[in-house]
C-alpha atoms as a PDB file:
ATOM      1  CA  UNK A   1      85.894 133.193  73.673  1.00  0.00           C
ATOM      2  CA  UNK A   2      88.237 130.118  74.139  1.00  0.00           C
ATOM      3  CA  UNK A   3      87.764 129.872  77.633  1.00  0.00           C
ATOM      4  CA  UNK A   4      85.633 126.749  77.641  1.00  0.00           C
ATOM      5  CA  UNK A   5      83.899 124.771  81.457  1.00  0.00           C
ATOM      6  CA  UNK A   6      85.283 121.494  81.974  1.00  0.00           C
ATOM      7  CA  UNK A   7      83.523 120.454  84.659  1.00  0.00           C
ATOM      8  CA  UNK A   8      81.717 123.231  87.622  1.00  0.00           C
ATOM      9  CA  UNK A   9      83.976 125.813  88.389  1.00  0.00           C
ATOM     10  CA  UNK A  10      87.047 124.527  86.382  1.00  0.00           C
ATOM     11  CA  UNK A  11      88.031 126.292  82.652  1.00  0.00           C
ATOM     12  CA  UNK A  12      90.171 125.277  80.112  1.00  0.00           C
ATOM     13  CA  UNK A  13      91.397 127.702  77.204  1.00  0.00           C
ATOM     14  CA  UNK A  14      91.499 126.096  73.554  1.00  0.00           C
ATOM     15  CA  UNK A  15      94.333 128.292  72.709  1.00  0.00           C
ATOM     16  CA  UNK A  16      97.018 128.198  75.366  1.00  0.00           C
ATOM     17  CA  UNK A  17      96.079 124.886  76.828  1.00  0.00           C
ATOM     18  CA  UNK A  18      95.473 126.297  80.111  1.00  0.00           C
ATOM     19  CA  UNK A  19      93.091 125.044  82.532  1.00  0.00           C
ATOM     20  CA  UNK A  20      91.862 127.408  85.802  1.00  0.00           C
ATOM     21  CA  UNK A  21      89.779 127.747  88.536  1.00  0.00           C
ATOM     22  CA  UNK A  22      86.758 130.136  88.568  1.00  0.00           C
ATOM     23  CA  UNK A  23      83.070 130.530  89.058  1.00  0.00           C
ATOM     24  CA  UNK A  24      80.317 127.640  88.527  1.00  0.00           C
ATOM     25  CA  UNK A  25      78.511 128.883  85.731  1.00  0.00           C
ATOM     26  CA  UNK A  26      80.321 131.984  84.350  1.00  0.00           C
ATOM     27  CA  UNK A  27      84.598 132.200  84.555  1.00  0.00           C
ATOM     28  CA  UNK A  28      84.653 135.704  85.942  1.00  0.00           C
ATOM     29  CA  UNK A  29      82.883 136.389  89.126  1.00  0.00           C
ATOM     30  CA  UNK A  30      82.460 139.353  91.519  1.00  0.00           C
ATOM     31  CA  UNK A  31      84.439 138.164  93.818  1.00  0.00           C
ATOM     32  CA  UNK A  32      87.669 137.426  92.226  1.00  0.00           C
ATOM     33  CA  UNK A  33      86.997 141.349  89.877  1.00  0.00           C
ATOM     34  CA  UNK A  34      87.428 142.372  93.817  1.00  0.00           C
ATOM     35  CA  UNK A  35      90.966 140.782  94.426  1.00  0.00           C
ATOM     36  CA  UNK A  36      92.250 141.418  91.388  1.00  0.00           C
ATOM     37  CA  UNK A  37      91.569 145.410  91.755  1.00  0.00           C
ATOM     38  CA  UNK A  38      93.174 145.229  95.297  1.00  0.00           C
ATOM     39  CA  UNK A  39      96.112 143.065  93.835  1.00  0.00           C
ATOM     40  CA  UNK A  40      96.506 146.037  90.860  1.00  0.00           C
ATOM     41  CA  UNK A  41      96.503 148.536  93.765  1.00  0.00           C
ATOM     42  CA  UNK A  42      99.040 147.093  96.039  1.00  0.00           C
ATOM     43  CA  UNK A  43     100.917 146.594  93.149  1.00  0.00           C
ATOM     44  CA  UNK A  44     101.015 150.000  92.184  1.00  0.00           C
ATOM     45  CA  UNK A  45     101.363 151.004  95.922  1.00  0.00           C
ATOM     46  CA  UNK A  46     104.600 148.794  96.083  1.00  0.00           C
ATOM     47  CA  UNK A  47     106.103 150.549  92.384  1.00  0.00           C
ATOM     48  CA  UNK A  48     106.247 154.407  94.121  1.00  0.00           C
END
């Protein structure tokens, strides 16, 4: 995995250079798996 903690709650990626916010101790948390199934949704809601 290139996703690598800076500092708590802040990631950078090796490979693209990118640097993110997310959980304290692990990148992906419950919370934002939550918004990003209602973003997918709405999206999909908005494409019909």
């Amino acid at each position: 995995d290139a996703m690598k903690r800076s500092v708590v709650g802040i990631w950078s990626c090796k490979r693209c250079k990118r640097t993110v916010a997310g959980g304290a101790w692990v990148y992906a948390t419950t919370a934002a798996a939550s918004v990003r199934s209602a973003v997918r949704r709405l999206r999909e809601v908005k494409e019909q």
